[in-house]
PDB file of N, CA and C in Angstrom:
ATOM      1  N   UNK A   1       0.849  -1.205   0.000  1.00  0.00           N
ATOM      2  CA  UNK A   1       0.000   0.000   0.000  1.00  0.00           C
ATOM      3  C   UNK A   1       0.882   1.252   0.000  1.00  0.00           C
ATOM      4  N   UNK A   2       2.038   1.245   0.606  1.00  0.00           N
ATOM      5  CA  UNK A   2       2.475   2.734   0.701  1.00  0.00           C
ATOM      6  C   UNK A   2       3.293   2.552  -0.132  1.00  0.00           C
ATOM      7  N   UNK A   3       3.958   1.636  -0.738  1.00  0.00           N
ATOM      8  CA  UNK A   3       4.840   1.524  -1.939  1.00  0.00           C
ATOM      9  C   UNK A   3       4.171   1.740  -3.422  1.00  0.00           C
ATOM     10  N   UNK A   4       2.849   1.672  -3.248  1.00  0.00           N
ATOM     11  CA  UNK A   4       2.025   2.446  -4.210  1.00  0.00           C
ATOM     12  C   UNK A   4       2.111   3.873  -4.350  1.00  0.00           C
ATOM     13  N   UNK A   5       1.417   3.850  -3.083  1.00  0.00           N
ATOM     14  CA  UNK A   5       1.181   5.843  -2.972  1.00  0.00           C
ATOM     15  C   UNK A   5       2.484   6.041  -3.242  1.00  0.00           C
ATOM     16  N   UNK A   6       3.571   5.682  -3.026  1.00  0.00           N
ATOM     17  CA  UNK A   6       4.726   6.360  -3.274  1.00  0.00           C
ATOM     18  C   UNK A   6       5.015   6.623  -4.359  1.00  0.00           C
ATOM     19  N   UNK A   7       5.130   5.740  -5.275  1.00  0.00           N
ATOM     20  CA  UNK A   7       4.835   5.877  -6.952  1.00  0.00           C
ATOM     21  C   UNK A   7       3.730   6.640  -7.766  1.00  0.00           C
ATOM     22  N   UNK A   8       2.869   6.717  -6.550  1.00  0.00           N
ATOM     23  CA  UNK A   8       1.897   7.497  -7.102  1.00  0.00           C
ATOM     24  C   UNK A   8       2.436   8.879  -7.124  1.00  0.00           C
ATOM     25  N   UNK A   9       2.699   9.187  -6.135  1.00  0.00           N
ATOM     26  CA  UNK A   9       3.046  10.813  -5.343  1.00  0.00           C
ATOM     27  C   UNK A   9       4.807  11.183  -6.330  1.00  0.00           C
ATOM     28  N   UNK A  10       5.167  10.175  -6.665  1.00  0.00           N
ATOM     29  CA  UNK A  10       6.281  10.472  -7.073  1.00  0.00           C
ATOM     30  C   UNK A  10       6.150  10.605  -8.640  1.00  0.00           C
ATOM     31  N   UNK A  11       4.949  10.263  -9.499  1.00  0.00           N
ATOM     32  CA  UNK A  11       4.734  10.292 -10.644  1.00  0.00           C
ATOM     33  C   UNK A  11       3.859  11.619 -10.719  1.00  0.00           C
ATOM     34  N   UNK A  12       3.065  11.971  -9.493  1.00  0.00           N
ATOM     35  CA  UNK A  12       2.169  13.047  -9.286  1.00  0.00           C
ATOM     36  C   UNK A  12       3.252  14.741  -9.440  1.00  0.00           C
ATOM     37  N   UNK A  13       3.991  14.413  -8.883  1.00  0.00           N
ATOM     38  CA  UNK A  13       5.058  15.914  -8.927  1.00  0.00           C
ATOM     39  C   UNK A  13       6.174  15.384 -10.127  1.00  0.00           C
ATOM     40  N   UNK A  14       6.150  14.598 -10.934  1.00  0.00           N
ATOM     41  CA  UNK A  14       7.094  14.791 -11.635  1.00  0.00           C
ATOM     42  C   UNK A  14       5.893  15.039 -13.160  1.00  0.00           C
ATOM     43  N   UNK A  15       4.724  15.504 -13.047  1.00  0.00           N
ATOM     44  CA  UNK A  15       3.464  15.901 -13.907  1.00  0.00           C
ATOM     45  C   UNK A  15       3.214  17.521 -13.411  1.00  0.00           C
ATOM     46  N   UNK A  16       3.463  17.408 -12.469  1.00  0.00           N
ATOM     47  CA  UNK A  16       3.283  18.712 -12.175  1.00  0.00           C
ATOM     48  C   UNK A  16       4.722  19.942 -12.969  1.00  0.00           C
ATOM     49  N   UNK A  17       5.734  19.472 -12.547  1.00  0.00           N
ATOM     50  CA  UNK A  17       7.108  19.714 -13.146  1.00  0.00           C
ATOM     51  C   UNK A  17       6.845  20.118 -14.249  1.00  0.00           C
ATOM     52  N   UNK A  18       6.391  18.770 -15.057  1.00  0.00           N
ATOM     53  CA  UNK A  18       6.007  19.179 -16.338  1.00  0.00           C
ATOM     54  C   UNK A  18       5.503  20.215 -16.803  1.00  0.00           C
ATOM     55  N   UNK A  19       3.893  20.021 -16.031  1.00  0.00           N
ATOM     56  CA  UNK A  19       3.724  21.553 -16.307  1.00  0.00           C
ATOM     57  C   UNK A  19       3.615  23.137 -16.189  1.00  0.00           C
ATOM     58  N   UNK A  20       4.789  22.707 -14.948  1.00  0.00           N
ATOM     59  CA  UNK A  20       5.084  24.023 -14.919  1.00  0.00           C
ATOM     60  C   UNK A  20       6.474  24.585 -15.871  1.00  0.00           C
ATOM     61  N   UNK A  21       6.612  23.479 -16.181  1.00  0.00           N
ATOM     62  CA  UNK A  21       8.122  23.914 -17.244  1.00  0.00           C
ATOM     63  C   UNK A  21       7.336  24.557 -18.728  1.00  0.00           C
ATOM     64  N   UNK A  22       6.344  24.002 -18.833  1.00  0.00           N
ATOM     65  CA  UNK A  22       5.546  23.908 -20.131  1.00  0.00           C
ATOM     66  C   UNK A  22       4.875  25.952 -19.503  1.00  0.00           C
ATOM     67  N   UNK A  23       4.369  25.810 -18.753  1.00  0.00           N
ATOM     68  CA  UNK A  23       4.006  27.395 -18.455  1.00  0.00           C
ATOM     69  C   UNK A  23       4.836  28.482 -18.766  1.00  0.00           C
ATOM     70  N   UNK A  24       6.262  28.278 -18.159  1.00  0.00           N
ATOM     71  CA  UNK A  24       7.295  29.007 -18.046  1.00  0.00           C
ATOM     72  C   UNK A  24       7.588  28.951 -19.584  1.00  0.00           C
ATOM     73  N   UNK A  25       7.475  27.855 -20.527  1.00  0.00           N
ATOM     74  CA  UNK A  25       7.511  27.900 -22.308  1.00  0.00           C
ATOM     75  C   UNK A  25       7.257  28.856 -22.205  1.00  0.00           C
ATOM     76  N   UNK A  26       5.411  28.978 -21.891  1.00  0.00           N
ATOM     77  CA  UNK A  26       4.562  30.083 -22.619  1.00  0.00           C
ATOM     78  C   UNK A  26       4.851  31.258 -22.381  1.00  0.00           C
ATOM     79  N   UNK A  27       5.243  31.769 -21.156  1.00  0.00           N
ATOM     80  CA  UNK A  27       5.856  32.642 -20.764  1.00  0.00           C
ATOM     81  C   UNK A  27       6.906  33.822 -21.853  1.00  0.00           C
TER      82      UNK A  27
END
């Protein structure tokens, strides 16, 4: 169970990353 969420949470901010790199593009 927490070796899930962990993968979860760790796939969750590396999407976020994304799009904040993708913002800063538009920028």
């Amino acid at each position: 169970m927490i070796e899930v969420l962990n993968k979860t949470t760790f796939a969750f901010w590396i999407w976020i990353f994304f799009v904040f790199q993708n913002s800063e593009k538009v920028k």
